[in-house]
N, C-alpha and C. Protein backbone atom coordinates (compact mmCIF):
# COMPACT_ATOMS: atom_id res chain seq x y z
N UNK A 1 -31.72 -55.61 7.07
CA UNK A 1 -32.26 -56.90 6.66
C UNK A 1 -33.75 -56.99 7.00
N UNK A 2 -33.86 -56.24 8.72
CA UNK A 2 -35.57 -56.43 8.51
C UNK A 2 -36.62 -55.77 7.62
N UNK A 3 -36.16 -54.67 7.23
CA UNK A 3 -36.53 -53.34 6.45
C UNK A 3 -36.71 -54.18 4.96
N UNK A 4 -35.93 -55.74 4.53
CA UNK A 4 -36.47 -56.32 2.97
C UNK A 4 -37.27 -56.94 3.03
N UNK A 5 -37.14 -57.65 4.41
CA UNK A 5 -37.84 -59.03 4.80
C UNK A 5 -39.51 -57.96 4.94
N UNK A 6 -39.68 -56.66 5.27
CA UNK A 6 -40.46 -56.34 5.29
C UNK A 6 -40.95 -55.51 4.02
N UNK A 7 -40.42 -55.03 3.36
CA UNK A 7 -40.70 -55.15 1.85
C UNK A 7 -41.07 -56.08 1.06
N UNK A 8 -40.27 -57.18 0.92
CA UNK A 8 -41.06 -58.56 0.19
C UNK A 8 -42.44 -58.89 0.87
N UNK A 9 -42.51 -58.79 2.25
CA UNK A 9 -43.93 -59.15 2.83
C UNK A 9 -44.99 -58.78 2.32
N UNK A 10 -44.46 -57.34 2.10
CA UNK A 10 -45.73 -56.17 1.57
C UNK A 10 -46.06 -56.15 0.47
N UNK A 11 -44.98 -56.36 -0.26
CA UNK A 11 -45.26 -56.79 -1.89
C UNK A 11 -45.84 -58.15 -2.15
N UNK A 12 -45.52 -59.25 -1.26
CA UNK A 12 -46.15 -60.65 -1.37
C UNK A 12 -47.99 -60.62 -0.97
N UNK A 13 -48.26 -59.42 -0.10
CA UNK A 13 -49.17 -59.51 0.39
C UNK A 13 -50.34 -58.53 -0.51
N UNK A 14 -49.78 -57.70 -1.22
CA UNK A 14 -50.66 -56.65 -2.27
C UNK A 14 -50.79 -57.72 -3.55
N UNK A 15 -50.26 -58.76 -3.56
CA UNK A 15 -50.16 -59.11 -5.35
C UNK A 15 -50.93 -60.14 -5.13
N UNK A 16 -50.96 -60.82 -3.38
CA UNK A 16 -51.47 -62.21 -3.06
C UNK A 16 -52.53 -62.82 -4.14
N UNK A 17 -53.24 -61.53 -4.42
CA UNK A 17 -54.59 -61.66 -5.18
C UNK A 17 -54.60 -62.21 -6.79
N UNK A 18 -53.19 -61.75 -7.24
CA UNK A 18 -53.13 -61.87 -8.65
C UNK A 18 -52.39 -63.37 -8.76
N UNK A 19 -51.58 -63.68 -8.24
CA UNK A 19 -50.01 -64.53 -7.65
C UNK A 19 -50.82 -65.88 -8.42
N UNK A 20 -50.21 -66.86 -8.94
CA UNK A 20 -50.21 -68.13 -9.45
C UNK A 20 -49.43 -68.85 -9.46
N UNK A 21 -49.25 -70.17 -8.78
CA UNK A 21 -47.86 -71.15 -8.50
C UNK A 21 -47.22 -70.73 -7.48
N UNK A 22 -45.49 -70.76 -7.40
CA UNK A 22 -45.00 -70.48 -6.22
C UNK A 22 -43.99 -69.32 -6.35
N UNK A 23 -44.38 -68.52 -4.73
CA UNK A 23 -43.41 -67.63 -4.84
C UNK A 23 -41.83 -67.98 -4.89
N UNK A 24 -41.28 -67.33 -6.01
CA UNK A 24 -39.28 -67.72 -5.37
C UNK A 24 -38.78 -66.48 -5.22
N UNK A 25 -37.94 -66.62 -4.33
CA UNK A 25 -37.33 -65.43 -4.24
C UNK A 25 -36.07 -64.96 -5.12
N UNK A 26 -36.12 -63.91 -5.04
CA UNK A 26 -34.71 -63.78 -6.62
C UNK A 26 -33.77 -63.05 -5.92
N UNK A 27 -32.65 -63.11 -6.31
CA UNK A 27 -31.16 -62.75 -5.60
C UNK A 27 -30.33 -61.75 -6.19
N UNK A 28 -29.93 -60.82 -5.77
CA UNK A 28 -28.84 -60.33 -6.28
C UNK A 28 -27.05 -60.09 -5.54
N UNK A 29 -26.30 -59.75 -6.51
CA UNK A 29 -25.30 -59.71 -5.94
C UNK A 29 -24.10 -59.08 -6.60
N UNK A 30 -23.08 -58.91 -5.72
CA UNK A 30 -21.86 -57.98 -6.52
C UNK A 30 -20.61 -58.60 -6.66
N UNK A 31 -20.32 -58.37 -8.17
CA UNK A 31 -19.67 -59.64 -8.66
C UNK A 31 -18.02 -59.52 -8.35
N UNK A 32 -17.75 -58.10 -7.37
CA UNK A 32 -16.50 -57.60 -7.03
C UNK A 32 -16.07 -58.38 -5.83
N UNK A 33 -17.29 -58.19 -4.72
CA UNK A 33 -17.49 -58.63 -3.39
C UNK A 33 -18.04 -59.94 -2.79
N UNK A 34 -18.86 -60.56 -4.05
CA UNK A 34 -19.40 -61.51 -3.73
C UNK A 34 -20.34 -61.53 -2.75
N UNK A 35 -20.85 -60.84 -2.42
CA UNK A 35 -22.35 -60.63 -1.83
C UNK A 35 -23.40 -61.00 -2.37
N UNK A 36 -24.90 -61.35 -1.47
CA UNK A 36 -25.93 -61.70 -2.06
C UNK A 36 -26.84 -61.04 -1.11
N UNK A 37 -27.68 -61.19 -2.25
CA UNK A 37 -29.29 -60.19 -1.10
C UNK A 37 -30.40 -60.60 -1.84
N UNK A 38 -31.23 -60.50 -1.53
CA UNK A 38 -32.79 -60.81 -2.00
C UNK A 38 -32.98 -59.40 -2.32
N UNK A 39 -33.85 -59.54 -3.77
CA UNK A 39 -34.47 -58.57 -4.45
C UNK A 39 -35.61 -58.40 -3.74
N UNK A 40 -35.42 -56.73 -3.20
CA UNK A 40 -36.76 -56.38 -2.39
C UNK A 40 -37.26 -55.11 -3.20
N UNK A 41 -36.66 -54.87 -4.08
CA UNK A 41 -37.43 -53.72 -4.75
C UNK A 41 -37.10 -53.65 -6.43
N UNK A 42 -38.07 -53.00 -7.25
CA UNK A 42 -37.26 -52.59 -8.40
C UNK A 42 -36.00 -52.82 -9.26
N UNK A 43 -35.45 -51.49 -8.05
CA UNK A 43 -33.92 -51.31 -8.24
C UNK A 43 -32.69 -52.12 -7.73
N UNK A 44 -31.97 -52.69 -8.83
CA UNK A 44 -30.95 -53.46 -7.97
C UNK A 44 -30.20 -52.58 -7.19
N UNK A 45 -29.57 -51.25 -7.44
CA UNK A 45 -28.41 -50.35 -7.12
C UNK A 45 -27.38 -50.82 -7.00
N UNK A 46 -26.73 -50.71 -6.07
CA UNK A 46 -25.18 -50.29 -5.86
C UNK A 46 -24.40 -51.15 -4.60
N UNK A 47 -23.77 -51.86 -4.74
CA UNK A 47 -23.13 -52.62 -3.47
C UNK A 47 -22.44 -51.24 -2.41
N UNK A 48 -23.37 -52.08 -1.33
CA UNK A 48 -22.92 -50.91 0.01
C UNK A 48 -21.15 -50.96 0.19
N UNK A 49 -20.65 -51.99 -0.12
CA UNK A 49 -19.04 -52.23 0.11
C UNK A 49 -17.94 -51.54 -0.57
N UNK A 50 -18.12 -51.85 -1.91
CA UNK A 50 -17.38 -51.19 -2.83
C UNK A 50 -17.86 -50.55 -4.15
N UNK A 51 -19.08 -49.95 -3.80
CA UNK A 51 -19.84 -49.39 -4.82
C UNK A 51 -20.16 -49.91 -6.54
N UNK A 52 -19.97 -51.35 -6.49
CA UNK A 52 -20.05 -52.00 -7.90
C UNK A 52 -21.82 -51.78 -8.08
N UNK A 53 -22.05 -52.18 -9.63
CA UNK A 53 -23.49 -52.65 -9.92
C UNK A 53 -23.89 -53.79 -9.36
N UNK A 54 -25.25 -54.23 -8.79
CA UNK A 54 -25.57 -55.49 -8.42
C UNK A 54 -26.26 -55.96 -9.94
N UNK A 55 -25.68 -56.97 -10.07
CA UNK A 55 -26.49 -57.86 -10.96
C UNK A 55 -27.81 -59.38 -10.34
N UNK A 56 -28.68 -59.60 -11.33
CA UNK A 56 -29.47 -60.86 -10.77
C UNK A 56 -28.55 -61.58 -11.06
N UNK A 57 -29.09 -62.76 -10.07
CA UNK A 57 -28.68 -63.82 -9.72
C UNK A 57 -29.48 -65.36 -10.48
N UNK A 58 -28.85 -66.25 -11.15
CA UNK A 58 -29.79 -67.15 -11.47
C UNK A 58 -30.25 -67.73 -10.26
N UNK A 59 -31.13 -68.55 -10.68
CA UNK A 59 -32.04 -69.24 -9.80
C UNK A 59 -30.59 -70.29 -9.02
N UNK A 60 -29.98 -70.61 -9.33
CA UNK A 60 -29.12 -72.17 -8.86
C UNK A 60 -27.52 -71.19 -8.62
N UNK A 61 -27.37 -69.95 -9.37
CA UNK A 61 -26.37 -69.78 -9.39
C UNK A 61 -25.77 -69.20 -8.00
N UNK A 62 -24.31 -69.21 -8.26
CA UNK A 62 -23.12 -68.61 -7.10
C UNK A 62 -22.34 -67.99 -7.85
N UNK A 63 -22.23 -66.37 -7.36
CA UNK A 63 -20.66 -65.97 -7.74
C UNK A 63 -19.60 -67.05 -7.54
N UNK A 64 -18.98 -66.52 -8.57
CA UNK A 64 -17.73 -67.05 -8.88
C UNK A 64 -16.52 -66.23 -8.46
């Protein structure tokens, strides 16, 4: 968890320059396990639990 929280930092802090309005953070999650995580890179990959795809997350939404 510290290893995203320190990824988003780094990425919040290289773009600071370009950035307009507000940052949100975007979510992903696995729709087997119901997990959620903050998008810290690129790639969504692979749920550590049961190896599903992570999909985004809407802004308001919750697995179901």
């Amino acid at each position: 968890m510290f290893e995203q929280a320190v990824q988003v930092s780094e990425a919040h802090r290289q773009g600071a320059g370009q950035m307009q309005g507000t940052l949100r953070m975007a979510m992903k999650g696995c729709p087997e396990c119901r997990t959620m995580q903050m998008i810290a890179s690129p790639e969504l990959g692979t749920c550590a639990d049961c190896g599903s795809r992570l999909q985004v997350l809407e802004s308001d939404a919750r697995l179901a």
